[in-house]
C-alpha atoms as a PDB file:
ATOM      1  CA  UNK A   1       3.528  -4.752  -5.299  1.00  0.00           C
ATOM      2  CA  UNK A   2      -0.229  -4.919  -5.061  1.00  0.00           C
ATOM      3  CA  UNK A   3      -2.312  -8.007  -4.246  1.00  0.00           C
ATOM      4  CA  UNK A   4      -3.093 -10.146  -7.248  1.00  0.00           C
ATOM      5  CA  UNK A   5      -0.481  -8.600  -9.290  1.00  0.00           C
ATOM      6  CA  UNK A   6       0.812 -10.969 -12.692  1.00  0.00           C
ATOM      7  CA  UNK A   7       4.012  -9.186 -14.584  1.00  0.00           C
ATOM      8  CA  UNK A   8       5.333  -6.764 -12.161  1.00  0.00           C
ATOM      9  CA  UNK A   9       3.016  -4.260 -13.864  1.00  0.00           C
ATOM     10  CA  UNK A  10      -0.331  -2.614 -11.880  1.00  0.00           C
ATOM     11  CA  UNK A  11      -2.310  -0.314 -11.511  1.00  0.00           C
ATOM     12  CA  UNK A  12      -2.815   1.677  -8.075  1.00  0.00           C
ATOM     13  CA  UNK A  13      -6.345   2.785  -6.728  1.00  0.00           C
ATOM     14  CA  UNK A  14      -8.058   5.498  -7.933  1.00  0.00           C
ATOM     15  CA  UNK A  15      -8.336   6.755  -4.563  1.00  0.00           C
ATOM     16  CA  UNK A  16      -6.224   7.425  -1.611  1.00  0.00           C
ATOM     17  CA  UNK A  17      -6.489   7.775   2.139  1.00  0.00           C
ATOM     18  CA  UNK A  18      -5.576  12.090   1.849  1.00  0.00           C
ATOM     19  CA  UNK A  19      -8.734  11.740  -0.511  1.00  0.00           C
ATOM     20  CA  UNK A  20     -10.566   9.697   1.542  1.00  0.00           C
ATOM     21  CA  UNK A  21      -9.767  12.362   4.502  1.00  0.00           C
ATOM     22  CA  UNK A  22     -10.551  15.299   2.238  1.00  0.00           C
ATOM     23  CA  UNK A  23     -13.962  14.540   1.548  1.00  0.00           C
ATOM     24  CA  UNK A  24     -14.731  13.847   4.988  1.00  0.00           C
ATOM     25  CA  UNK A  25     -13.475  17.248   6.258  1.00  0.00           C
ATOM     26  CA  UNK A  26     -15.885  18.706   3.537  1.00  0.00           C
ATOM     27  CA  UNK A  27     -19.096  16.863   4.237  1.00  0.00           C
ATOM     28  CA  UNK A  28     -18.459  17.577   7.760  1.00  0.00           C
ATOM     29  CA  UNK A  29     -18.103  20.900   7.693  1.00  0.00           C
ATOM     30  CA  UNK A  30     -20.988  21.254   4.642  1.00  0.00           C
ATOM     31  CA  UNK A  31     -22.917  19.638   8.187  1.00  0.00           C
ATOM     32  CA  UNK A  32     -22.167  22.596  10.238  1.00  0.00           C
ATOM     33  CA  UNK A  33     -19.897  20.190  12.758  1.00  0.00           C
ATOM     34  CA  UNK A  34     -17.355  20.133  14.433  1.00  0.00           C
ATOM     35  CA  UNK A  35     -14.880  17.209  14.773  1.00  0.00           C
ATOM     36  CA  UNK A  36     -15.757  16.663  18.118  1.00  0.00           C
ATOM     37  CA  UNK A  37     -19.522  16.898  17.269  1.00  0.00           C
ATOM     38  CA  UNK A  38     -19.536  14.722  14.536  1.00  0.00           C
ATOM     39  CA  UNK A  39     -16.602  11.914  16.967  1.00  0.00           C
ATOM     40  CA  UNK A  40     -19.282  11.805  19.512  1.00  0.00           C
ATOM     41  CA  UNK A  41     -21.597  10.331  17.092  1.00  0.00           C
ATOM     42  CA  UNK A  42     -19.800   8.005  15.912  1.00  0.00           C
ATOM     43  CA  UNK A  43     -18.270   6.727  19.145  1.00  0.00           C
ATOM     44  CA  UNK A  44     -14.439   8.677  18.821  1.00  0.00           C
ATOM     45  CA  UNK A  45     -12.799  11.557  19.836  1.00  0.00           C
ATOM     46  CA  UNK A  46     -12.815  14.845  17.827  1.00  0.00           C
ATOM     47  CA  UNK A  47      -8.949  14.254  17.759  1.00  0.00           C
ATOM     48  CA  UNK A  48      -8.977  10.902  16.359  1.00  0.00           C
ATOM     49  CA  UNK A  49     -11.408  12.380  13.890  1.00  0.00           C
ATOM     50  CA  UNK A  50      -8.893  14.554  12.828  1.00  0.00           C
ATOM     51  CA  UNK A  51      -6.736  11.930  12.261  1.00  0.00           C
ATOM     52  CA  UNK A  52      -8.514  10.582   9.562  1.00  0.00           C
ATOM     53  CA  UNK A  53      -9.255  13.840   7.691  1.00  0.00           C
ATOM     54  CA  UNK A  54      -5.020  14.114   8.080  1.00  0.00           C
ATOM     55  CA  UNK A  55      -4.806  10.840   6.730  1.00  0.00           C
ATOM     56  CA  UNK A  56      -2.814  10.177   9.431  1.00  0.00           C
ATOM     57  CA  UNK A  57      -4.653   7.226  10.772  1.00  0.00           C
ATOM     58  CA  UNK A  58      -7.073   4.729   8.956  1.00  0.00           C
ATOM     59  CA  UNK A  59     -10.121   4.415   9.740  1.00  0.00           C
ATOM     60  CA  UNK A  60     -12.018   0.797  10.103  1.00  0.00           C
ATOM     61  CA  UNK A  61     -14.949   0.473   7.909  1.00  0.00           C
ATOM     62  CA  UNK A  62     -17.532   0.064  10.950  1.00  0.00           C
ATOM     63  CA  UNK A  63     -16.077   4.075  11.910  1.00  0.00           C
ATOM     64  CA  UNK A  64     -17.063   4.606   8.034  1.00  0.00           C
ATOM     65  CA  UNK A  65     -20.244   3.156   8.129  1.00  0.00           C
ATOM     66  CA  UNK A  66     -20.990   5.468  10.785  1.00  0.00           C
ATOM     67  CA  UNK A  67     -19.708   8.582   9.500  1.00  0.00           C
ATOM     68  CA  UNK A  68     -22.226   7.827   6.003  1.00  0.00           C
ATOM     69  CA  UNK A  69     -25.412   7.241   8.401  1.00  0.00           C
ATOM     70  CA  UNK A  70     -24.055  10.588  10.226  1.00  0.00           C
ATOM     71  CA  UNK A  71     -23.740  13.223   7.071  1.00  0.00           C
ATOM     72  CA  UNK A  72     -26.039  10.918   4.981  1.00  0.00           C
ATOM     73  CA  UNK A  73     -23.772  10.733   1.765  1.00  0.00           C
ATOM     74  CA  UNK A  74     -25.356   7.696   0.954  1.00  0.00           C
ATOM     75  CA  UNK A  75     -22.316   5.187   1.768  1.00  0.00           C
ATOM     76  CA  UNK A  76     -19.518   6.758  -0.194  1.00  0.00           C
ATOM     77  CA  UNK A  77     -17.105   6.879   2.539  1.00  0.00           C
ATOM     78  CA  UNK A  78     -17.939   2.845   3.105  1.00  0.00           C
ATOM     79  CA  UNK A  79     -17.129   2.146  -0.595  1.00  0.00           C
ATOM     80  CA  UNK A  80     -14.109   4.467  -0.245  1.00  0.00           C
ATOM     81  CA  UNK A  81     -12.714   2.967   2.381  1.00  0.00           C
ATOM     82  CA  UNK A  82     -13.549  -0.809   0.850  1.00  0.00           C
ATOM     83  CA  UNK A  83     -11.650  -0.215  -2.129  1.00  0.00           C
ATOM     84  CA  UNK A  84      -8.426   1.414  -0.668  1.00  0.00           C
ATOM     85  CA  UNK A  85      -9.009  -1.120   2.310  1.00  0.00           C
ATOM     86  CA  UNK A  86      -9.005  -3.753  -1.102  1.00  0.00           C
ATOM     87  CA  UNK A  87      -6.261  -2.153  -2.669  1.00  0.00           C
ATOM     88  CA  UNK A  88      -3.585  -2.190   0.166  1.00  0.00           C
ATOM     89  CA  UNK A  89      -0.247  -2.796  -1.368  1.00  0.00           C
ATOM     90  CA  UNK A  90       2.579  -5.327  -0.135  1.00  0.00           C
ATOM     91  CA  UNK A  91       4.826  -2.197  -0.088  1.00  0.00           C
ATOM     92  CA  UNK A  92       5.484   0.935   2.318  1.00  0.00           C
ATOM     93  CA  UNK A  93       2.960   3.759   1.235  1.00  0.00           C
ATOM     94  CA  UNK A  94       6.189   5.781  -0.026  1.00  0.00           C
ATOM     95  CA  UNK A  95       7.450   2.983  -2.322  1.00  0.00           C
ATOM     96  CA  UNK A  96       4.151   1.967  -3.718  1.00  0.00           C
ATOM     97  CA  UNK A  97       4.106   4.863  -6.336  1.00  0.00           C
ATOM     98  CA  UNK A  98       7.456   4.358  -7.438  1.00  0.00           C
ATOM     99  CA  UNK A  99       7.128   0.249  -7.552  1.00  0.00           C
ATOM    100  CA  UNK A 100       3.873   0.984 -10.122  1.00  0.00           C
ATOM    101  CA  UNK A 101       6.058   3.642 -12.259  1.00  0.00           C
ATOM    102  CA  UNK A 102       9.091   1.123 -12.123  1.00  0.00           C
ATOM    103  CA  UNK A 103       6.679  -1.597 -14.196  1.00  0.00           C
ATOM    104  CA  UNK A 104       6.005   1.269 -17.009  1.00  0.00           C
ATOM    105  CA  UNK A 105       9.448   2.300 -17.488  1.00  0.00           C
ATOM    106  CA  UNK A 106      11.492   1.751 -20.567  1.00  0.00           C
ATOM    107  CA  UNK A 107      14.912   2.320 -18.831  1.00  0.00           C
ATOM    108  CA  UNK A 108      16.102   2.424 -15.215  1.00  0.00           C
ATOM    109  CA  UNK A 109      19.354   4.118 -13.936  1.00  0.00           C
ATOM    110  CA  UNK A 110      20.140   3.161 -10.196  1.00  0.00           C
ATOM    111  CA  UNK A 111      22.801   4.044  -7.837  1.00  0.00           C
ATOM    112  CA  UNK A 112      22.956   2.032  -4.870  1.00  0.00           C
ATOM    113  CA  UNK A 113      25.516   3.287  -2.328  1.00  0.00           C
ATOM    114  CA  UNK A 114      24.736   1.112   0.636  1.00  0.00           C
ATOM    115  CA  UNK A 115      22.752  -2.236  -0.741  1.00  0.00           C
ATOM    116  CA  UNK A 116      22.664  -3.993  -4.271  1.00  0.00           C
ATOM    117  CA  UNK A 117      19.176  -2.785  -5.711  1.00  0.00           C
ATOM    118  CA  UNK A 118      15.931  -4.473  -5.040  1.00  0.00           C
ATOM    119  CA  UNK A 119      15.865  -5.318  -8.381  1.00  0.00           C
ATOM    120  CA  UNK A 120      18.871  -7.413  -8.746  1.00  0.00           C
ATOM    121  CA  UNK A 121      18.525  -9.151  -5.200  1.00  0.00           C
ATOM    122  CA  UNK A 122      18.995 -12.888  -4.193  1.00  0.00           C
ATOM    123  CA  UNK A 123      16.579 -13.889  -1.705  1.00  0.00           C
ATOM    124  CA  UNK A 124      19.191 -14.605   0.385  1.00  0.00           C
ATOM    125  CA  UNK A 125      20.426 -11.333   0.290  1.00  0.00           C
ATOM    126  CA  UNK A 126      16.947  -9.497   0.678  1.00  0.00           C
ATOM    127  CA  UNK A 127      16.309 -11.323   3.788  1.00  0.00           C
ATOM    128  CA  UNK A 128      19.461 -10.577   4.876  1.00  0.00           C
ATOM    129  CA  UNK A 129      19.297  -6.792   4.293  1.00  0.00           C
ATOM    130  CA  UNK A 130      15.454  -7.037   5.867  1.00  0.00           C
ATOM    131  CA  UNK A 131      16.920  -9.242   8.561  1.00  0.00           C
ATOM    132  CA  UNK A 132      19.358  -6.316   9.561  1.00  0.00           C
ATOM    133  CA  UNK A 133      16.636  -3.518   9.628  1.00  0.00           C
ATOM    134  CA  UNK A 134      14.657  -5.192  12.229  1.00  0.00           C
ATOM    135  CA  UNK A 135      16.255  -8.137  14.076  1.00  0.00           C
ATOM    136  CA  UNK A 136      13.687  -9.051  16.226  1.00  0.00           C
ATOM    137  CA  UNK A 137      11.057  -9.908  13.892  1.00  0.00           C
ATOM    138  CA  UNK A 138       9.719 -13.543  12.766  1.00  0.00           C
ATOM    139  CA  UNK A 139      11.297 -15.830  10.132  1.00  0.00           C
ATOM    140  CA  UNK A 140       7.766 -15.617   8.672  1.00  0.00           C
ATOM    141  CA  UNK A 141       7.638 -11.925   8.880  1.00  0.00           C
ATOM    142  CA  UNK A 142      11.180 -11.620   7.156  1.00  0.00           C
ATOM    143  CA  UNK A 143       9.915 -14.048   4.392  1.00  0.00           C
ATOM    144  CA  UNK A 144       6.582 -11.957   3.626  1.00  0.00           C
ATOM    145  CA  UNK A 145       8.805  -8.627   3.429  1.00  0.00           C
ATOM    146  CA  UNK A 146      11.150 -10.467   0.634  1.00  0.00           C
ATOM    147  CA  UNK A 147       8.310 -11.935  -1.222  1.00  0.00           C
ATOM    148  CA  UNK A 148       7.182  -8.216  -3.024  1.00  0.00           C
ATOM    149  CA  UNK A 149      10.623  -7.802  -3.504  1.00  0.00           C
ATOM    150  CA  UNK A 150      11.218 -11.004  -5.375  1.00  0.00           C
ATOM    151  CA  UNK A 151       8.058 -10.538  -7.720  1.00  0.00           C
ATOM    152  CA  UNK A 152       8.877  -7.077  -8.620  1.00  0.00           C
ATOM    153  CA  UNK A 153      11.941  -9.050 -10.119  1.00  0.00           C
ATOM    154  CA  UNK A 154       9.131  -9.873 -12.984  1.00  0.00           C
ATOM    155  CA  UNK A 155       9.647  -6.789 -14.823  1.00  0.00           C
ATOM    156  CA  UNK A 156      13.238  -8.664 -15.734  1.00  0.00           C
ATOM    157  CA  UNK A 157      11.488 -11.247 -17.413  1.00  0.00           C
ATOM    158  CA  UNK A 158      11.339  -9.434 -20.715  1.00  0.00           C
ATOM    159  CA  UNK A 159      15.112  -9.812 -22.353  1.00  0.00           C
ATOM    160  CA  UNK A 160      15.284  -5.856 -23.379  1.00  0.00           C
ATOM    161  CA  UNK A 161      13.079  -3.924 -21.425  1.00  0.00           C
ATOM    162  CA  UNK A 162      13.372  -1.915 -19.571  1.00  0.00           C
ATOM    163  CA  UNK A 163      17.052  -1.599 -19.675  1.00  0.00           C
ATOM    164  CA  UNK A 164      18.611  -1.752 -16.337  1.00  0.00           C
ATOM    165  CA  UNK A 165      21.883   0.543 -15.536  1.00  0.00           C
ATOM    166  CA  UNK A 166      22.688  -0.328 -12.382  1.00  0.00           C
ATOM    167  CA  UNK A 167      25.690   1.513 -10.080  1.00  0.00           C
ATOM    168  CA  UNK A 168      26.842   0.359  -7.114  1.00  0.00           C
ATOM    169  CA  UNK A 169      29.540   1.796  -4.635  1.00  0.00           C
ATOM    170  CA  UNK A 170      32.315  -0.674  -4.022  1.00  0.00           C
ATOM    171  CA  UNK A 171      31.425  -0.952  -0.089  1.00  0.00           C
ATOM    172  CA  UNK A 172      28.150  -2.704  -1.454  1.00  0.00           C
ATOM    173  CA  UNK A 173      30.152  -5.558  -2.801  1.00  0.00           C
ATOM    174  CA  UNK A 174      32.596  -5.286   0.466  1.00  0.00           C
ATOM    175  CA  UNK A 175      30.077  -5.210   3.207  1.00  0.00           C
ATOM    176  CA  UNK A 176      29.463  -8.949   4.263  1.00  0.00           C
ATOM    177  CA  UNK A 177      25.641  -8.595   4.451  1.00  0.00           C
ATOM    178  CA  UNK A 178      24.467 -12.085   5.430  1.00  0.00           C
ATOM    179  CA  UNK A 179      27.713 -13.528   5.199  1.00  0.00           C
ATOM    180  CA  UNK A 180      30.262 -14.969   3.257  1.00  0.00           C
ATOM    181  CA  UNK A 181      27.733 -17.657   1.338  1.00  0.00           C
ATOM    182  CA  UNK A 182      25.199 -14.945   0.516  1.00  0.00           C
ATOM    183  CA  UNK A 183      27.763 -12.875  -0.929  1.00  0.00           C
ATOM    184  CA  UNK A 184      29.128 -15.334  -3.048  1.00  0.00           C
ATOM    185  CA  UNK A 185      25.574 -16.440  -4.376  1.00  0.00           C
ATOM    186  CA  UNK A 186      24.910 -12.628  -4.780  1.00  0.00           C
ATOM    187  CA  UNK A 187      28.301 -11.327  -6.850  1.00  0.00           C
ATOM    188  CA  UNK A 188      27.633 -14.259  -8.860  1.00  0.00           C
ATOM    189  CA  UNK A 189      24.505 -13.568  -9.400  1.00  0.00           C
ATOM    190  CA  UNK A 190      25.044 -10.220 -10.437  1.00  0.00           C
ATOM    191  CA  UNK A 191      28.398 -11.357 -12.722  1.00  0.00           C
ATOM    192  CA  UNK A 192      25.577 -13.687 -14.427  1.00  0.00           C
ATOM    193  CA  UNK A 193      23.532 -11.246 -15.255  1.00  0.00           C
ATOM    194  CA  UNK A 194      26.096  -8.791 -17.000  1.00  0.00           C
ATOM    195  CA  UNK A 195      27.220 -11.786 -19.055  1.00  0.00           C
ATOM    196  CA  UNK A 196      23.745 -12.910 -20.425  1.00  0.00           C
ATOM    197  CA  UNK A 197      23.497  -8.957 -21.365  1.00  0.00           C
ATOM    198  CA  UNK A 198      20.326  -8.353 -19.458  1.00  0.00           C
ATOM    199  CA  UNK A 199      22.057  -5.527 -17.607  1.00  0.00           C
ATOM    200  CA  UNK A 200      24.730  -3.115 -17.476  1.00  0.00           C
ATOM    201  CA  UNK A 201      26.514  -2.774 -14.201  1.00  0.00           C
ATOM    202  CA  UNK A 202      29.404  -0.410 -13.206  1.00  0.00           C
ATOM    203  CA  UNK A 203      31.212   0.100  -9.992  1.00  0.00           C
ATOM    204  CA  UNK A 204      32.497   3.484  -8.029  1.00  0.00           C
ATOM    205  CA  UNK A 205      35.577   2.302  -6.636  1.00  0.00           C
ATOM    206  CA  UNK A 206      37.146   3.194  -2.902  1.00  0.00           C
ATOM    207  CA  UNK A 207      39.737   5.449  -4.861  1.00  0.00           C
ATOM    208  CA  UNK A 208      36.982   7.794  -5.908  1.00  0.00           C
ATOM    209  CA  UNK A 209      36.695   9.157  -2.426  1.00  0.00           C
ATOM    210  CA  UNK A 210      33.540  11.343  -2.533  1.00  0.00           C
ATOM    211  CA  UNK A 211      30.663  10.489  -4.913  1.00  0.00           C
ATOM    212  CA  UNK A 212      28.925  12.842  -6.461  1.00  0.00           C
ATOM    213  CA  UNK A 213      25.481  11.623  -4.919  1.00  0.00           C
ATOM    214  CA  UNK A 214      25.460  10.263  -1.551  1.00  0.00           C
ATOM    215  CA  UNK A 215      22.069   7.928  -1.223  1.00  0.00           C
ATOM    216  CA  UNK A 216      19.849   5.870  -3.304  1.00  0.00           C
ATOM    217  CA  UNK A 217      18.457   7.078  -6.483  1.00  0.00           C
ATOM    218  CA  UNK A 218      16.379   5.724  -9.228  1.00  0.00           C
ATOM    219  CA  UNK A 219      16.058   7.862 -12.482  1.00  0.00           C
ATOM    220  CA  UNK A 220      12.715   6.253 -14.339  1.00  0.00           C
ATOM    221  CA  UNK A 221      12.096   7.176 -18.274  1.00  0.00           C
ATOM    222  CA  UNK A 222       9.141   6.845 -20.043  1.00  0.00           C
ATOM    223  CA  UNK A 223       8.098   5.990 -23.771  1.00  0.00           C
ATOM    224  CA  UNK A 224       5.711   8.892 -23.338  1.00  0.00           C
ATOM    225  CA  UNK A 225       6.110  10.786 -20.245  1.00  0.00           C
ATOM    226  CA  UNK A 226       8.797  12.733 -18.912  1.00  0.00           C
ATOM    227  CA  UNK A 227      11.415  11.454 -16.412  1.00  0.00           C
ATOM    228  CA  UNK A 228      10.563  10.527 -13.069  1.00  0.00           C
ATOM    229  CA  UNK A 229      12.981  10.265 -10.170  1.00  0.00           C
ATOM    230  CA  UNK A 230      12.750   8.074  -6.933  1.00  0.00           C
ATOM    231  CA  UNK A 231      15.407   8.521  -3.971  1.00  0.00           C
ATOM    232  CA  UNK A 232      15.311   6.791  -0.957  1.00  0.00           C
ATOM    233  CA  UNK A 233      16.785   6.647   2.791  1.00  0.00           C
ATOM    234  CA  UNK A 234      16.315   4.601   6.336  1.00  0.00           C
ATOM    235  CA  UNK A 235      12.692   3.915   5.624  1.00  0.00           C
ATOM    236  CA  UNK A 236      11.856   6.743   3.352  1.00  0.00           C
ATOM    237  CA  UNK A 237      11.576   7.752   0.467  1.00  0.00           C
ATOM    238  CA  UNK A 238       9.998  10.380  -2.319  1.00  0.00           C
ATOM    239  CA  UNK A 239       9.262  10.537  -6.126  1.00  0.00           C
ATOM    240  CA  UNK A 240      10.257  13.896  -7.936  1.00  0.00           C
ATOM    241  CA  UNK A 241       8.749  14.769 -11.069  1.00  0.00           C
ATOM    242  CA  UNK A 242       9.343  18.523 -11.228  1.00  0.00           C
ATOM    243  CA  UNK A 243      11.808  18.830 -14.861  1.00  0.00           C
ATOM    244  CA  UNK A 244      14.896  21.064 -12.574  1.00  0.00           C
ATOM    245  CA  UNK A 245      14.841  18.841 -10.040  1.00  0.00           C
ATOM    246  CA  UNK A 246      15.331  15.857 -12.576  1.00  0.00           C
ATOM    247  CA  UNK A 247      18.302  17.519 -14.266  1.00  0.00           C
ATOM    248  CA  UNK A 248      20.001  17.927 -11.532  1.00  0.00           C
ATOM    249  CA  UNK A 249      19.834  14.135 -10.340  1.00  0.00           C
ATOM    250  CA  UNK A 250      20.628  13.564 -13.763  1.00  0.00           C
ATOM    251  CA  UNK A 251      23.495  15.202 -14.057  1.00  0.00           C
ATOM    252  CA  UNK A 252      24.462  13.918 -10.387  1.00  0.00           C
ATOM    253  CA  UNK A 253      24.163  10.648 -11.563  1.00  0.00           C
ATOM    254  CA  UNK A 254      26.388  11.354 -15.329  1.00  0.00           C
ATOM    255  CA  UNK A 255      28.992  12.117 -13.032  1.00  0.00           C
ATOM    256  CA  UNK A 256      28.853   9.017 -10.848  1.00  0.00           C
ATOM    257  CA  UNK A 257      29.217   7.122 -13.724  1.00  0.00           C
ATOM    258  CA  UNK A 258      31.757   9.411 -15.184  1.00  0.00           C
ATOM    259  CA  UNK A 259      34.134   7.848 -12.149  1.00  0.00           C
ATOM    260  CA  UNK A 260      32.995   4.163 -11.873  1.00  0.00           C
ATOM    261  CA  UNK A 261      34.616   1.658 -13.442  1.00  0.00           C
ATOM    262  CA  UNK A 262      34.164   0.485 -16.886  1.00  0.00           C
ATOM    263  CA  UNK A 263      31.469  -2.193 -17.388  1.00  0.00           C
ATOM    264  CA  UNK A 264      34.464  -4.689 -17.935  1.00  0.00           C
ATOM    265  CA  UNK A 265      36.466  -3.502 -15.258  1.00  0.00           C
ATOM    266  CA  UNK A 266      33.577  -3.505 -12.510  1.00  0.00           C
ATOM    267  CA  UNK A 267      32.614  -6.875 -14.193  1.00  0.00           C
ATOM    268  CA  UNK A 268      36.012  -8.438 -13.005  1.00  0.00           C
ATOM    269  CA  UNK A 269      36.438  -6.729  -9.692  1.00  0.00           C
ATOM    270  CA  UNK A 270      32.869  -8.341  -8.967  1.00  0.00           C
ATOM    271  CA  UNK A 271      33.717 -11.650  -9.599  1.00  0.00           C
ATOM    272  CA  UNK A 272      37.178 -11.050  -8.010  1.00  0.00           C
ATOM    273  CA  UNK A 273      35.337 -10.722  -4.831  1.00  0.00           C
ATOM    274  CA  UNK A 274      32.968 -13.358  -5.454  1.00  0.00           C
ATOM    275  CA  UNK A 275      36.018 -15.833  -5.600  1.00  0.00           C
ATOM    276  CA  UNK A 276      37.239 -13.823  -1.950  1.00  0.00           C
ATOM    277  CA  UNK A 277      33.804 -14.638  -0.568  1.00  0.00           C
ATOM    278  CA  UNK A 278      33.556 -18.053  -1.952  1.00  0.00           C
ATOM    279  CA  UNK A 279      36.932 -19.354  -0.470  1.00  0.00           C
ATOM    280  CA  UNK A 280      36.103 -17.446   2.950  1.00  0.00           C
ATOM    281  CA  UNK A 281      33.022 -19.487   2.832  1.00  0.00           C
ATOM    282  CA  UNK A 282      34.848 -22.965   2.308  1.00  0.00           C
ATOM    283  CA  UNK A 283      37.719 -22.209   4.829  1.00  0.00           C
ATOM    284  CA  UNK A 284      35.032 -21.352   7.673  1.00  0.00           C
ATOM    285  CA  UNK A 285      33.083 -24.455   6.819  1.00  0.00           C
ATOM    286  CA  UNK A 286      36.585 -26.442   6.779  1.00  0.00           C
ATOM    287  CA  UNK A 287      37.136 -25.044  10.239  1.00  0.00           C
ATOM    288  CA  UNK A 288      33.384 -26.180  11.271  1.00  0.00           C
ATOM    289  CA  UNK A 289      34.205 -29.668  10.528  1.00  0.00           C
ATOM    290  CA  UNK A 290      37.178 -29.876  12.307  1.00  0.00           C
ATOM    291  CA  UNK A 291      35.753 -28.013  14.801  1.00  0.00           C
ATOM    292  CA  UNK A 292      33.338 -30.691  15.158  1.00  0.00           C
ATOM    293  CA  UNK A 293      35.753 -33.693  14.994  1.00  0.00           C
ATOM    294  CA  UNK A 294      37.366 -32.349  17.944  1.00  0.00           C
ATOM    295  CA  UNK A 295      34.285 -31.955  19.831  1.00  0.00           C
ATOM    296  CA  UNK A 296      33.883 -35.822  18.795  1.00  0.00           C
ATOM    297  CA  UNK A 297      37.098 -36.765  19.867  1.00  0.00           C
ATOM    298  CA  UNK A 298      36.461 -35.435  23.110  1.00  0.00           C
ATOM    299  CA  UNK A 299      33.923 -36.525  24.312  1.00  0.00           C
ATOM    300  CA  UNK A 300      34.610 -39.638  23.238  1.00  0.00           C
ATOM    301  CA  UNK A 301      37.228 -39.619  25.258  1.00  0.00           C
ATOM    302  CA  UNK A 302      34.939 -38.097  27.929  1.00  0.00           C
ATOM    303  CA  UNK A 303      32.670 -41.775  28.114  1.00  0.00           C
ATOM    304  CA  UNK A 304      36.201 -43.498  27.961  1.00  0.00           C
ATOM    305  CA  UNK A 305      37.115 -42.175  31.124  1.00  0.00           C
ATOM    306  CA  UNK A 306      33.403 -43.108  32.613  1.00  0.00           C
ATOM    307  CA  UNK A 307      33.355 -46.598  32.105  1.00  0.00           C
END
């Protein structure tokens, strides 16, 4: 979500870095330079140039600044690169255009066939999911990643809209992501919100065998625009917009849900593992505390001997 963002609902810049590297190519070459020409007078390589023309890199706003006084376009590039520099989102670049269509949408249809969606996330569990991604990273850097998660959770606020339709595969609910206690807080909190009606949640069971999609997918509709869809993989993703395209995730996902489980079927198979989870939870910490009265006993027995 972007900075200073109240409702789950923003708007993106007008502007973007391929934009931004567009309209540097053309003044440049409007200049009669080359990208080595114009790099040496502004203290980079030609390649490095090209980098930001590819909108592969960014560049600082001093290296803007510099290109202006260069091709004398009268700071453009400078207030270009302020406002996207302004406008840098909490999310990946490829999720940022789906996260602003997800706050306009009436209804939302997701499969998740590896993780319970974003949407319906404990914090527990987003850590944990973030946590497994990239283990090496800070407890502070784990807690800024959840945070855009957790406020996109706004557009849930409203009790009807957008209506969520949420699918999950049944490994989501078996794989033990964070552990027994995170799963139980997790199921539950899913179970909780089928019951208070806020959204509809159905499960592909192991029996199915092959699913008729096999990643993440988000079909978006609109009051007034057509359907958009979002799919996503090991960090990537993509939005697709053109109308075939659409109809055939559609219809991928109608038959996904043609072989879950029935609202009230999935309902009680969720909290059926919850319960699993919960009681796995209590025996381990059971075992904890005896494991720590015999650690107690002994070396309490351990000083007896040393006196």
């Amino acid at each position: 979500m972007a900075k200073g963002v109240g409702g789950g609902r923003s708007k993106p810049s007008k502007f973007g870095w391929r934009f931004f590297g567009q309209e540097l190519k053309r003044k440049r070459e409007e200049a009669g330079l080359t990208q080595n020409e114009l790099g040496d007078r502004v203290a980079c390589s030609g390649s490095y140039l090209g980098q930001f023309e590819s909108a592969v890199r960014k560049p600082q706003l001093d290296y803007a600044k510099r290109i202006d006084a260069e091709l004398g376009t009268d700071g453009i590039f400078e207030r270009i690169c302020s406002e996207l520099i302004d406008a840098e989102s909490e999310y990946d670049d490829y999720f940022e255009g789906a996260r602003y269509l997800e706050g306009l949408a009436v209804a939302l249809h997701e499969y998740g066939m590896r993780f319970v969606p974003g949407l319906v996330q404990t914090e527990a569990y987003a850590k944990a999911v973030i946590r497994g991604a990239w283990p090496l990273e800070s407890e502070e850097t784990v807690d800024a990643w959840a945070a855009p998660r957790m406020k996109r959770q706004l557009i849930l606020d409203d009790p009807t809209r957008p209506l969520l339709w949420v699918i999950i595969d049944e490994s989501v609910l078996r794989r033990p992501v964070g552990g027994a206690a995170v799963m139980h807080e997790q199921l539950n909190h899913l179970a909780a919100m089928v019951r208070r009606r806020r959204i509809v949640l159905q499960v592909v069971p192991y029996s199915v065998g092959v699913p008729a999609l096999h990643g993440d997918v988000k079909v978006m509709e609109f009051e007034d625009a057509p359907p958009v869809v979002y799919t996503e993989g090991a960090m990537s993703g993509g939005l697709h917009d053109n109308p075939v395209k659409v109809a055939r995730y559609n219809r991928a996902l109608e038959f996904v849900r043609a072989t879950a489980l029935s609202p009230r079927d999935s309902l009680a198979l969720i909290e059926t593992v919850a319960e699993e989870y919960g009681r796995e939870h209590e025996s381990s910490g059971m075992a904890q505390e005896q494991l720590q009265r015999r650690r107690g006993r002994w070396f309490g027995r351990l000083r007896r001997s040393h006196r």
